[in-house]
PDB file of N, CA and C in Angstrom:
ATOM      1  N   UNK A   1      89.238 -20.175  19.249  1.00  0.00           N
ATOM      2  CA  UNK A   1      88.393 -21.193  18.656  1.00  0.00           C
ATOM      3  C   UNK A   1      87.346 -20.509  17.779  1.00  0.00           C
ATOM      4  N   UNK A   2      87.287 -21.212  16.696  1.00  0.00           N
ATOM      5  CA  UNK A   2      86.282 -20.149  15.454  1.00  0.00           C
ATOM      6  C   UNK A   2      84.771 -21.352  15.700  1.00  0.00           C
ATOM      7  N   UNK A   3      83.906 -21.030  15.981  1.00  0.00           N
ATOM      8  CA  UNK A   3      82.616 -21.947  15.581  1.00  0.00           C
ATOM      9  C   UNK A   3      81.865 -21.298  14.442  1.00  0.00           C
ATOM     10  N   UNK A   4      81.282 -22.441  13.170  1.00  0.00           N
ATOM     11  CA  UNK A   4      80.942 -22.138  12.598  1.00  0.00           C
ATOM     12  C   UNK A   4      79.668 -23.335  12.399  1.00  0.00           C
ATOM     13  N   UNK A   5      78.175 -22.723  12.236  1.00  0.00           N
ATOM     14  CA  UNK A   5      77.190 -23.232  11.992  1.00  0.00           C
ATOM     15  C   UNK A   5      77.230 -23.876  10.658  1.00  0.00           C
ATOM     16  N   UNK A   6      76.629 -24.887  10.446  1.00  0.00           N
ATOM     17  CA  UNK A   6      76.438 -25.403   9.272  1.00  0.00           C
ATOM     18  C   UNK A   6      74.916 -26.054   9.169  1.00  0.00           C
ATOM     19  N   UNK A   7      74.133 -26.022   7.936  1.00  0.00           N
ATOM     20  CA  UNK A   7      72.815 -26.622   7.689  1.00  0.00           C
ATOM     21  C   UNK A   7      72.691 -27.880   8.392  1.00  0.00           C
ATOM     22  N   UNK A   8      73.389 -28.645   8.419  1.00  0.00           N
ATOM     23  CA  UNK A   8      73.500 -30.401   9.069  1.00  0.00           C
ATOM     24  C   UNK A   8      73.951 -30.088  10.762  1.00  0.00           C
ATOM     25  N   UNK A   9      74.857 -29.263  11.518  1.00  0.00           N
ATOM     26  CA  UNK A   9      75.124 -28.939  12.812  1.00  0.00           C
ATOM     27  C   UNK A   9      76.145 -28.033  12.953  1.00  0.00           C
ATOM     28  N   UNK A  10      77.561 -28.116  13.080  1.00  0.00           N
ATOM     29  CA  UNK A  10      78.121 -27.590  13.667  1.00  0.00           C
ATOM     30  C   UNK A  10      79.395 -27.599  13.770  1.00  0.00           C
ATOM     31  N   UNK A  11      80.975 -26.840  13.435  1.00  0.00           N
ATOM     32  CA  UNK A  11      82.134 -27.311  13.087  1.00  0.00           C
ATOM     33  C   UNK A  11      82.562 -26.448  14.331  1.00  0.00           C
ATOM     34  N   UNK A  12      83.645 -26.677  15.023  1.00  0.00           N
ATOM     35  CA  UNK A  12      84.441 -25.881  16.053  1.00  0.00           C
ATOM     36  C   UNK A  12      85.951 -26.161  15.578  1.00  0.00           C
ATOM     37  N   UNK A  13      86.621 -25.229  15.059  1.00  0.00           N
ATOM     38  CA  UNK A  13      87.913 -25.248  14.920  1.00  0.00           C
ATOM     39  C   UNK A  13      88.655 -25.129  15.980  1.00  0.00           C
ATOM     40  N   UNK A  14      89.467 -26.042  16.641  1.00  0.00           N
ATOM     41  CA  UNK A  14      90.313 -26.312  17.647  1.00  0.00           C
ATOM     42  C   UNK A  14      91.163 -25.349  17.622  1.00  0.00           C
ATOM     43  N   UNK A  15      91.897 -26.096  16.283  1.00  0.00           N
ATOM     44  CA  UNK A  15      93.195 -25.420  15.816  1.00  0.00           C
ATOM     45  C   UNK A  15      93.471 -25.636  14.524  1.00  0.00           C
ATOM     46  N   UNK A  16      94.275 -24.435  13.579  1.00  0.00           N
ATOM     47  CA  UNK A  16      94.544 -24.556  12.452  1.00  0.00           C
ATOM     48  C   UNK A  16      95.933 -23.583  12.305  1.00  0.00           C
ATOM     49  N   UNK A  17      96.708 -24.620  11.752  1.00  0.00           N
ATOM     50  CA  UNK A  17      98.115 -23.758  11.501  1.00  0.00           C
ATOM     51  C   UNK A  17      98.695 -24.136  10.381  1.00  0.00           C
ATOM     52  N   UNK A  18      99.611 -24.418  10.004  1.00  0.00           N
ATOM     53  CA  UNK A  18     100.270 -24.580   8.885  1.00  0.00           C
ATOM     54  C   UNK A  18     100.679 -26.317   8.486  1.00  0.00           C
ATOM     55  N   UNK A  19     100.573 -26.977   9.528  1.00  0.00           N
ATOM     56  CA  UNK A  19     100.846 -28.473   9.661  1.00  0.00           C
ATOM     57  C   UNK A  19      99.731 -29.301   9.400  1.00  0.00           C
ATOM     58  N   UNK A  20      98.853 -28.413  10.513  1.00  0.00           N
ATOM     59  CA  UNK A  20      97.223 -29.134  10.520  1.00  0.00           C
ATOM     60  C   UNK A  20      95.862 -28.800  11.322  1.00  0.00           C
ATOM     61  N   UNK A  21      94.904 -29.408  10.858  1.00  0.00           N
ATOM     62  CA  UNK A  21      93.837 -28.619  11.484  1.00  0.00           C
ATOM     63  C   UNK A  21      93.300 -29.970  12.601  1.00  0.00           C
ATOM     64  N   UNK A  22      92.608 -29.056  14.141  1.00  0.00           N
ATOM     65  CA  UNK A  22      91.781 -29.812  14.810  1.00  0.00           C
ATOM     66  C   UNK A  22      90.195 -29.121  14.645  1.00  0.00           C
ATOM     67  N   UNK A  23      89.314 -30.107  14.758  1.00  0.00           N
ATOM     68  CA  UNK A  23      87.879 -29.421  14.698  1.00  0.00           C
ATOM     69  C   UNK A  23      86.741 -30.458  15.229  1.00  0.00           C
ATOM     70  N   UNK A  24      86.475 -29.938  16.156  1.00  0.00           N
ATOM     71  CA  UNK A  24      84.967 -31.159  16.691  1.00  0.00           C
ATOM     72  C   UNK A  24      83.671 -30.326  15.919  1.00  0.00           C
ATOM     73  N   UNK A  25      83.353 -31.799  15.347  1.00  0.00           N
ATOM     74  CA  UNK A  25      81.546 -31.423  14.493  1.00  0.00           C
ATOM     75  C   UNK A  25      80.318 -31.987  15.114  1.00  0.00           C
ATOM     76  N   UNK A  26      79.303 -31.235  14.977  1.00  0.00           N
ATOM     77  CA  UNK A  26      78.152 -31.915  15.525  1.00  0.00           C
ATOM     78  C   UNK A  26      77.241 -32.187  14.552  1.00  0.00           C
ATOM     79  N   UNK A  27      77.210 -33.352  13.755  1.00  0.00           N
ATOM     80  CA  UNK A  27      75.965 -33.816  13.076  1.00  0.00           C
ATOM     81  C   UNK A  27      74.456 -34.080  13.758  1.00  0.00           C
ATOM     82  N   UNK A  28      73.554 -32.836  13.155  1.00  0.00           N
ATOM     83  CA  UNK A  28      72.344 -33.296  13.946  1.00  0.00           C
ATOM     84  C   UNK A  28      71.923 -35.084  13.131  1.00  0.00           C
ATOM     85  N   UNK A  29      70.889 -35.568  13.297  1.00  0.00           N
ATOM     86  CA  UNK A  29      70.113 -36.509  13.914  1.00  0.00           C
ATOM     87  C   UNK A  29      69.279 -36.370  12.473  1.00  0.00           C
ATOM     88  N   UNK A  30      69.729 -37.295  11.524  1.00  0.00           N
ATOM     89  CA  UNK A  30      68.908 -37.451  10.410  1.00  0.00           C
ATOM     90  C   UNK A  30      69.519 -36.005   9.222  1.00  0.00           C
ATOM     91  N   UNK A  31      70.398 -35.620   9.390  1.00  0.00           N
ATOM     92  CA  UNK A  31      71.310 -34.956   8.601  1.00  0.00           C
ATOM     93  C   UNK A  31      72.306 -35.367   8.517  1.00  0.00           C
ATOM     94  N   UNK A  32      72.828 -34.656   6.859  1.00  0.00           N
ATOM     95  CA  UNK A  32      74.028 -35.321   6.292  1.00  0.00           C
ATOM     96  C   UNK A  32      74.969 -34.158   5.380  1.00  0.00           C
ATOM     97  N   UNK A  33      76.200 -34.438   5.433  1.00  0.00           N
ATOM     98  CA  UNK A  33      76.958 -33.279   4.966  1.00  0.00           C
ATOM     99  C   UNK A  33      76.740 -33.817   3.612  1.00  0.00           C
ATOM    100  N   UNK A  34      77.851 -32.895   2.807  1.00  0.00           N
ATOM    101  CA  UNK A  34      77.431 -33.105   0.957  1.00  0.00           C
ATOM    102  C   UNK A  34      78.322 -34.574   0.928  1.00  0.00           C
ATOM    103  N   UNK A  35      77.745 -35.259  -0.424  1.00  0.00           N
ATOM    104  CA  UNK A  35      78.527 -35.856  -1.004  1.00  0.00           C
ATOM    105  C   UNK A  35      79.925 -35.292  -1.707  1.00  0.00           C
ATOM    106  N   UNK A  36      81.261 -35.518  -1.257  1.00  0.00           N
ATOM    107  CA  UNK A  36      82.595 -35.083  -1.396  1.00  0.00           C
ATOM    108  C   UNK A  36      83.997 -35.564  -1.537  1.00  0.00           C
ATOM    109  N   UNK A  37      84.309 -35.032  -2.213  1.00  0.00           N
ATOM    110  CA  UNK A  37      86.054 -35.395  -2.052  1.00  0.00           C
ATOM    111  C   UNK A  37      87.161 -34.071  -1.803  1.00  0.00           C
ATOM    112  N   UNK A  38      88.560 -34.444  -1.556  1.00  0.00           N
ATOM    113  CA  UNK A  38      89.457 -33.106  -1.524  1.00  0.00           C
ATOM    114  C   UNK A  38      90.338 -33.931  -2.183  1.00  0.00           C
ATOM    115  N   UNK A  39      90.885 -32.809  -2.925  1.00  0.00           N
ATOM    116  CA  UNK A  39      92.084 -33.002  -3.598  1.00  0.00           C
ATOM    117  C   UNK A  39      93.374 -33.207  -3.049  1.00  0.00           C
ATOM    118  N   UNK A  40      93.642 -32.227  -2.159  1.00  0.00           N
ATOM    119  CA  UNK A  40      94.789 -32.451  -1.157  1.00  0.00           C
ATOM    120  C   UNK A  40      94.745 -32.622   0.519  1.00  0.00           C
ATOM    121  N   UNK A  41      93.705 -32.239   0.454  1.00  0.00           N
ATOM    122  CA  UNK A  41      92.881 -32.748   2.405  1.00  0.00           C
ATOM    123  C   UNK A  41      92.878 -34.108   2.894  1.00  0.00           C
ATOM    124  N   UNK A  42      93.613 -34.832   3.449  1.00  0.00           N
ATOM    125  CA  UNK A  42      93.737 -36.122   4.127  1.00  0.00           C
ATOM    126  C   UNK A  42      93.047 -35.809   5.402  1.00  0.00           C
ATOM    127  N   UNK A  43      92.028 -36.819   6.322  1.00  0.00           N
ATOM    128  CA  UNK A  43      91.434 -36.407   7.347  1.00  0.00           C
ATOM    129  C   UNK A  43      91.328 -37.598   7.910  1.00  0.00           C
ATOM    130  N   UNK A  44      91.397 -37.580   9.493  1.00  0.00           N
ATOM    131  CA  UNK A  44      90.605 -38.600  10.738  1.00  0.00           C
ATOM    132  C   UNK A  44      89.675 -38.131  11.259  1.00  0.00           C
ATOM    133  N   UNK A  45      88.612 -39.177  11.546  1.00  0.00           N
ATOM    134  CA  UNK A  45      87.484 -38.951  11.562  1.00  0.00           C
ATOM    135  C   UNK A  45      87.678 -39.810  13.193  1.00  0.00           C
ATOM    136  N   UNK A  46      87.077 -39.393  14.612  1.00  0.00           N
ATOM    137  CA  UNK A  46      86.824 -40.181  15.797  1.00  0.00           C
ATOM    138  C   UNK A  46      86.039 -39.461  16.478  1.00  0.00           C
ATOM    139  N   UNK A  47      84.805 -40.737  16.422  1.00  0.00           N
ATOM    140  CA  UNK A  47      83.599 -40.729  17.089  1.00  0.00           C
ATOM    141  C   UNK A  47      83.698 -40.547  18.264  1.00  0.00           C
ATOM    142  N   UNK A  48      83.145 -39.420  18.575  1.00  0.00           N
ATOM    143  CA  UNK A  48      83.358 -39.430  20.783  1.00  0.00           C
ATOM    144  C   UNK A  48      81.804 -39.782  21.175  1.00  0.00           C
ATOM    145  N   UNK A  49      80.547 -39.378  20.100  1.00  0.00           N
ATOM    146  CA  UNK A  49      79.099 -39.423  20.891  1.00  0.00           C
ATOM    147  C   UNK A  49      78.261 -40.122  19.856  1.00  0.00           C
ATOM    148  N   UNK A  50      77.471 -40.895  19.767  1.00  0.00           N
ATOM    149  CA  UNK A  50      76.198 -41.341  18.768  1.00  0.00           C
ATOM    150  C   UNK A  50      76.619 -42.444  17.993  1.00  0.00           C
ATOM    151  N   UNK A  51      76.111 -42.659  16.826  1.00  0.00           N
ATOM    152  CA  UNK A  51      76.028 -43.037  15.479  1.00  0.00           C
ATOM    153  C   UNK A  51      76.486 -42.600  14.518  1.00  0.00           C
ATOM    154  N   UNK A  52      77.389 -42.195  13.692  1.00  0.00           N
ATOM    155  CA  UNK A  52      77.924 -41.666  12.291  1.00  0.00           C
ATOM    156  C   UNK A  52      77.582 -42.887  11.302  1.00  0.00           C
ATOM    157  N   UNK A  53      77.128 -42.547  10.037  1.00  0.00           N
ATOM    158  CA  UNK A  53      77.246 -43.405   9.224  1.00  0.00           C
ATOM    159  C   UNK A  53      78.387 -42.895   8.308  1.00  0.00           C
ATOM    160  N   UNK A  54      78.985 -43.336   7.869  1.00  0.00           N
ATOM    161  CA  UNK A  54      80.075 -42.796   6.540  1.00  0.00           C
ATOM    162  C   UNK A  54      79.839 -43.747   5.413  1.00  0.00           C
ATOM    163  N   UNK A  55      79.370 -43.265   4.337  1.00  0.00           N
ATOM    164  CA  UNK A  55      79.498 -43.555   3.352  1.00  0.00           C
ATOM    165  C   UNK A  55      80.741 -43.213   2.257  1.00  0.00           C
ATOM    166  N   UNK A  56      81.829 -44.184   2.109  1.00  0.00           N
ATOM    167  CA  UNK A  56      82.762 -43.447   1.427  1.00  0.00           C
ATOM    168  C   UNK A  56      83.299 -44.770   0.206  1.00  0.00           C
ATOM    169  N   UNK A  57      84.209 -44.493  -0.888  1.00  0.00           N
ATOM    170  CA  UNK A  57      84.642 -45.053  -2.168  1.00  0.00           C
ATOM    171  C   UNK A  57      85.273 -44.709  -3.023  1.00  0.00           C
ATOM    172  N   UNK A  58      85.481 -44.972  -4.234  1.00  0.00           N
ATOM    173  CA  UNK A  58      86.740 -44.739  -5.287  1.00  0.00           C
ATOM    174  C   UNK A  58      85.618 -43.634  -6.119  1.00  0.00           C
ATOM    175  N   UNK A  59      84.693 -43.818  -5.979  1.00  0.00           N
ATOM    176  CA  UNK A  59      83.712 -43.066  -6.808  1.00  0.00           C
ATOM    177  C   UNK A  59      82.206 -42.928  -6.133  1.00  0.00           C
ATOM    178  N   UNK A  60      81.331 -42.094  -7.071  1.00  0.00           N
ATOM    179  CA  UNK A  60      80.050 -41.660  -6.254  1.00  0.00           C
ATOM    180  C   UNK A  60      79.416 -42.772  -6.525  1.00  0.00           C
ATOM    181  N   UNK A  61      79.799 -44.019  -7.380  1.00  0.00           N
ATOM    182  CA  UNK A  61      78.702 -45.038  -7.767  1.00  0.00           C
ATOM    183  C   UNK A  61      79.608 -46.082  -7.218  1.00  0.00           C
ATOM    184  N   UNK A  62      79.968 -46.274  -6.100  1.00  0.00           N
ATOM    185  CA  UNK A  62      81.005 -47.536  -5.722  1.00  0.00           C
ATOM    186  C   UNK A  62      80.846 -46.848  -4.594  1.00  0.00           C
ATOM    187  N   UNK A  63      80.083 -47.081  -3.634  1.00  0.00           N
ATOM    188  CA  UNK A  63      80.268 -46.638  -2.175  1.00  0.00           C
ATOM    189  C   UNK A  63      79.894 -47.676  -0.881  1.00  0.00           C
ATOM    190  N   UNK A  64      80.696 -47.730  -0.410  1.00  0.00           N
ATOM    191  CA  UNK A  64      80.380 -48.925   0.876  1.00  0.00           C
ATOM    192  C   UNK A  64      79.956 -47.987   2.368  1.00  0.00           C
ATOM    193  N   UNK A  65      79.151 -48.125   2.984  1.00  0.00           N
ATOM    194  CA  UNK A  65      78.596 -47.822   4.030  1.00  0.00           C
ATOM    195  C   UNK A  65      79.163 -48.287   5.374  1.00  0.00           C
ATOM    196  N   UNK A  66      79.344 -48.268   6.854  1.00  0.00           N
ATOM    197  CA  UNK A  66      79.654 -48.556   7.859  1.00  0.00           C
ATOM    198  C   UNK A  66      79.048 -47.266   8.746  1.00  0.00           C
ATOM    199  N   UNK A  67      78.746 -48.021   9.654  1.00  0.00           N
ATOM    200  CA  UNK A  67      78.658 -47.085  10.943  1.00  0.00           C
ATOM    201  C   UNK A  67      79.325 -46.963  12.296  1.00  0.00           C
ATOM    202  N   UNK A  68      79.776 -46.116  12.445  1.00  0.00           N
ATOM    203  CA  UNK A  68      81.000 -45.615  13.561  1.00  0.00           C
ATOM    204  C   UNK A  68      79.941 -45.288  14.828  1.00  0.00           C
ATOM    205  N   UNK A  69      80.469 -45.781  15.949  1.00  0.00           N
ATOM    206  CA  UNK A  69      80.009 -45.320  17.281  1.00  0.00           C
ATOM    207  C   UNK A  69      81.214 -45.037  18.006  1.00  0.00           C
ATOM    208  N   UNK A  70      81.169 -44.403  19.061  1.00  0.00           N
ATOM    209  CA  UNK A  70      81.896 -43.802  20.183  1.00  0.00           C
ATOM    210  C   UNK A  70      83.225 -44.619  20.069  1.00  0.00           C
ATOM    211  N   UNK A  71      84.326 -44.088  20.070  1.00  0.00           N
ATOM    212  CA  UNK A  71      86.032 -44.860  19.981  1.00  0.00           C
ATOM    213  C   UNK A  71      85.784 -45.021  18.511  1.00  0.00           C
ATOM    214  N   UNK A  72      85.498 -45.091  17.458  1.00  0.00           N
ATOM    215  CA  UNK A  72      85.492 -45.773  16.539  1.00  0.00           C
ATOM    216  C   UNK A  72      86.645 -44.520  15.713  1.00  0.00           C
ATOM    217  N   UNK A  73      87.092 -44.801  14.478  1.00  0.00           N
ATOM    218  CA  UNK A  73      87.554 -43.650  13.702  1.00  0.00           C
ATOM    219  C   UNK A  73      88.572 -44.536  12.618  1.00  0.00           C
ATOM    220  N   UNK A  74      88.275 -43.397  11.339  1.00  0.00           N
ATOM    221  CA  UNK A  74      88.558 -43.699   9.835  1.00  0.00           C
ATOM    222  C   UNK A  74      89.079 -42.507   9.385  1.00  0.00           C
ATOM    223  N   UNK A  75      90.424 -42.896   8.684  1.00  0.00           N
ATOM    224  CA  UNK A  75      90.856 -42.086   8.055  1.00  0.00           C
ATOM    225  C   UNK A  75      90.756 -42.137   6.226  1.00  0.00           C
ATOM    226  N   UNK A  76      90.145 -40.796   5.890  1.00  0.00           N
ATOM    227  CA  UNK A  76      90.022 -40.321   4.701  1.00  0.00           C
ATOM    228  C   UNK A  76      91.769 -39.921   3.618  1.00  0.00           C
ATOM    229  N   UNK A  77      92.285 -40.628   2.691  1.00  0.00           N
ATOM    230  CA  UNK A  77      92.750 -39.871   1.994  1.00  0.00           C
ATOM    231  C   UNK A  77      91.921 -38.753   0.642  1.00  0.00           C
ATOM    232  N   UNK A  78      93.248 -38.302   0.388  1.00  0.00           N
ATOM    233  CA  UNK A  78      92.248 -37.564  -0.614  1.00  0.00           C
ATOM    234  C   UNK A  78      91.951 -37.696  -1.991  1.00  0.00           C
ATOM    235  N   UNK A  79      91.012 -37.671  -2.440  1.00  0.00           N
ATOM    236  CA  UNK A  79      90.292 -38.159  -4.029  1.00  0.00           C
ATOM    237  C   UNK A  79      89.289 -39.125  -3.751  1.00  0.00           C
ATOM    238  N   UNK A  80      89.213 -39.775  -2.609  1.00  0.00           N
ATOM    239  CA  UNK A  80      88.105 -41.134  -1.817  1.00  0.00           C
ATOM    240  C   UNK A  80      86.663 -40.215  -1.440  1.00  0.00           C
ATOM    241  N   UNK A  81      85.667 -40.080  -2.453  1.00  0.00           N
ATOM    242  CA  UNK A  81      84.322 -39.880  -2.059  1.00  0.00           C
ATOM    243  C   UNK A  81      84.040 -40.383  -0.507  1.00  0.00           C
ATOM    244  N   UNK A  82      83.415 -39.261   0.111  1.00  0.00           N
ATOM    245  CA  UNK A  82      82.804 -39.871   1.208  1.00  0.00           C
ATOM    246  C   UNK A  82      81.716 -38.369   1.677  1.00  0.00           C
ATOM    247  N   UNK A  83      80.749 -39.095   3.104  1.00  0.00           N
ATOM    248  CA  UNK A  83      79.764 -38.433   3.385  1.00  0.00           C
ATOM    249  C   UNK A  83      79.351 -38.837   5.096  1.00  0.00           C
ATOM    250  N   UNK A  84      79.664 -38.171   5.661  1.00  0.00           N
ATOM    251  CA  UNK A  84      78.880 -38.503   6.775  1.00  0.00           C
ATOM    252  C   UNK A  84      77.381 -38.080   7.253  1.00  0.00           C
ATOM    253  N   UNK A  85      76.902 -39.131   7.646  1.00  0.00           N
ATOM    254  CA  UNK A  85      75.626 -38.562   8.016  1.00  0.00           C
ATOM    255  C   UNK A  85      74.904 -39.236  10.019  1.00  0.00           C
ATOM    256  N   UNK A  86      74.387 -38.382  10.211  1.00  0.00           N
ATOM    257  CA  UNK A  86      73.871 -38.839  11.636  1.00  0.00           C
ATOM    258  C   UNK A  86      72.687 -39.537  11.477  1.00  0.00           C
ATOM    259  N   UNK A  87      73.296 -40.590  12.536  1.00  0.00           N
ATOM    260  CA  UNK A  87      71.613 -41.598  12.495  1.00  0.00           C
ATOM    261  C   UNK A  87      71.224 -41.369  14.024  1.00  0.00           C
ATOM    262  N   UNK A  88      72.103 -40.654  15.174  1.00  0.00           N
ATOM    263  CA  UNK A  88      71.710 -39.970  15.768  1.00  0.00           C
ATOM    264  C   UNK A  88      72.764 -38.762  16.058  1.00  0.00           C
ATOM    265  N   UNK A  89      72.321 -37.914  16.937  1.00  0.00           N
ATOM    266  CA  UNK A  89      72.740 -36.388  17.267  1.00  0.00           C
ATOM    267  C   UNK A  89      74.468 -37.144  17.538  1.00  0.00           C
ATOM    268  N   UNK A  90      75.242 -36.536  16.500  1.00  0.00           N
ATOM    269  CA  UNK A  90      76.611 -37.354  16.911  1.00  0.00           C
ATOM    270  C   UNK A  90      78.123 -36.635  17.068  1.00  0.00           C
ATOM    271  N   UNK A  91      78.498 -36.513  18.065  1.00  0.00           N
ATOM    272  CA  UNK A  91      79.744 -35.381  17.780  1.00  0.00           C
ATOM    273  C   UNK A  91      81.585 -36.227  17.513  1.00  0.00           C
ATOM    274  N   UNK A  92      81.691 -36.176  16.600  1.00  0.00           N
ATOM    275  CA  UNK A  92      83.138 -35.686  16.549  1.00  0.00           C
ATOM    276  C   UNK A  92      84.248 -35.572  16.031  1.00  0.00           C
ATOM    277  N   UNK A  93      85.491 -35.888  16.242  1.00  0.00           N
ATOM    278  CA  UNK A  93      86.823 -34.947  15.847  1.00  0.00           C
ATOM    279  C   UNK A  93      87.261 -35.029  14.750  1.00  0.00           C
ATOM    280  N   UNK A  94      87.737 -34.264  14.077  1.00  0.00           N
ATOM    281  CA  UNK A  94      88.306 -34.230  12.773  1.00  0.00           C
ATOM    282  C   UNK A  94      89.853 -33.879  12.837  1.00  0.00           C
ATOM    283  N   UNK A  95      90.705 -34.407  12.677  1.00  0.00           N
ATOM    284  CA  UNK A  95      92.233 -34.220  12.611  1.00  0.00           C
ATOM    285  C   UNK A  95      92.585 -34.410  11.529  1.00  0.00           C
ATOM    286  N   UNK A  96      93.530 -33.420  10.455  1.00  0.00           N
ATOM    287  CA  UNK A  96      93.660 -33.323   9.006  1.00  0.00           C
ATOM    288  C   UNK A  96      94.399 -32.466   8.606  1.00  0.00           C
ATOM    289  N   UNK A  97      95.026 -32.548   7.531  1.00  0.00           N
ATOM    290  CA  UNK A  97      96.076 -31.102   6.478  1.00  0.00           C
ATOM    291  C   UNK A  97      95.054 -30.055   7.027  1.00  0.00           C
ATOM    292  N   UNK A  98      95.946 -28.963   6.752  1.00  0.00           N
ATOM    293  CA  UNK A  98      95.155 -28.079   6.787  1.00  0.00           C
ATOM    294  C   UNK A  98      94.240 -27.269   5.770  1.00  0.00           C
ATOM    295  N   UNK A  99      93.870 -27.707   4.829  1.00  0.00           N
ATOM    296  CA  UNK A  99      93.422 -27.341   3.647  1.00  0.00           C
ATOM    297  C   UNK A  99      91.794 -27.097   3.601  1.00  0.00           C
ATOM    298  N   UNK A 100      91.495 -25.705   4.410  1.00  0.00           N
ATOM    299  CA  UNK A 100      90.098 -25.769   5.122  1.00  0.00           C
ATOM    300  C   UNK A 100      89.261 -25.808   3.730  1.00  0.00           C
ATOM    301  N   UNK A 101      89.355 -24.864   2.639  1.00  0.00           N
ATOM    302  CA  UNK A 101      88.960 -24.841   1.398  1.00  0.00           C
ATOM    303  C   UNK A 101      88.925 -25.994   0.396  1.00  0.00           C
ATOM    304  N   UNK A 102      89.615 -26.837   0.447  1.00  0.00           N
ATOM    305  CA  UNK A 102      89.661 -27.938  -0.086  1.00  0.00           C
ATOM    306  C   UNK A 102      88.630 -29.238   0.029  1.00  0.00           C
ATOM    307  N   UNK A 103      87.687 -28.482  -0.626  1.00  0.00           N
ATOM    308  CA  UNK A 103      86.333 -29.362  -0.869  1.00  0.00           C
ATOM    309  C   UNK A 103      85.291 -29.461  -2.493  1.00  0.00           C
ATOM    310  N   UNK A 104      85.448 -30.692  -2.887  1.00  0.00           N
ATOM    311  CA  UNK A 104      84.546 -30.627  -3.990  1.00  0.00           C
ATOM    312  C   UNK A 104      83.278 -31.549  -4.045  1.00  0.00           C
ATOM    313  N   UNK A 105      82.232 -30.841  -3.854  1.00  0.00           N
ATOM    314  CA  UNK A 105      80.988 -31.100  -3.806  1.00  0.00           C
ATOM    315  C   UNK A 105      80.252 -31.941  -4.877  1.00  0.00           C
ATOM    316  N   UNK A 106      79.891 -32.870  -4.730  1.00  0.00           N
ATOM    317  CA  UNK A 106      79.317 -34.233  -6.106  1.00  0.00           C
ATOM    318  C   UNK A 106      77.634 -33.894  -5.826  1.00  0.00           C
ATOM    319  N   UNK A 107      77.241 -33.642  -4.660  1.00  0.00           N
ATOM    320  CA  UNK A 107      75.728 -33.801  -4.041  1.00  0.00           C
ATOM    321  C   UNK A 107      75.404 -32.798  -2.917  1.00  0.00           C
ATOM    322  N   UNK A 108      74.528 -32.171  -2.738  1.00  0.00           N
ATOM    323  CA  UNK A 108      74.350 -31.495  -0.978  1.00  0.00           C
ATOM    324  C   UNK A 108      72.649 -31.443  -1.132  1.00  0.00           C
ATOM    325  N   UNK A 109      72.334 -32.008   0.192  1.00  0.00           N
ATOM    326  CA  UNK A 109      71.234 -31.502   0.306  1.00  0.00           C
ATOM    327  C   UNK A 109      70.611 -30.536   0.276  1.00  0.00           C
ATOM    328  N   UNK A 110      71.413 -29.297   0.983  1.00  0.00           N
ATOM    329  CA  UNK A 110      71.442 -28.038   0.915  1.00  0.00           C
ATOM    330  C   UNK A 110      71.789 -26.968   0.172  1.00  0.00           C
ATOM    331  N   UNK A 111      71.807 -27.680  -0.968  1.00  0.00           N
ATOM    332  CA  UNK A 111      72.222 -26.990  -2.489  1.00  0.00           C
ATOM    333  C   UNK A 111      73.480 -25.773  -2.467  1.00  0.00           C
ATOM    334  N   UNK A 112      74.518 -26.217  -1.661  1.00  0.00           N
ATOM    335  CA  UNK A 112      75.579 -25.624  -1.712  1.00  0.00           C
ATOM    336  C   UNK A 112      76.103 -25.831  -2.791  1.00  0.00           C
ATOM    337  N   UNK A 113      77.255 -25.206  -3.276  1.00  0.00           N
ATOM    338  CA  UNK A 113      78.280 -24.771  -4.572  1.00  0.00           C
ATOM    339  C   UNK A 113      79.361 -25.728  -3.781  1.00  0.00           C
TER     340      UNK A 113
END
């Protein structure tokens, strides 16, 4: 299992092979990952703890909001803007291609590339 820190909380790679990746995240509590899309990354998103908000759409100016609690979960294709953010301390799973690199950044708080 690889853990890797991030400015917003926390990614744990389950598993990653050639089919697909598992990874539980921990969004702290009033943080939010970048505004994003992938080109070839399809992903499920299921809430095990908190509040997630996801903001996701066809574009960065067309975005509809919902908030996910515990059981809840949405799947991302790819080219669909989206963003999760915690409205509280919220953990979880990500099931997806495996295309760990496959990220293009529109916004970050954290002034990532």
């Amino acid at each position: 299992m690889k853990f890797i820190e991030k400015p917003w909380g926390s990614e744990e790679v389950i598993e990653i092979n050639d089919k697909y990746m598992v990874k539980k995240l921990t969004m702290k509590k009033n943080h939010r990952c970048s505004l994003q899309y992938h080109d070839i990354k399809k992903e499920t998103i299921y809430v095990l703890s908190g509040d997630l908000k996801i903001l996701i759409g066809k574009n960065k100016d067309a975005l509809e909001t919902k908030v996910y609690t515990a059981g809840d979960s949405i799947t991302i294709n790819p080219g669909i803007v989206h963003r999760m953010e915690g409205l509280t301390d919220t953990v979880y799973l990500e099931a997806s291609t495996p295309e760990m690199e496959d990220i293009v950044r529109l916004s970050d708080d954290y002034e990532r590339d």
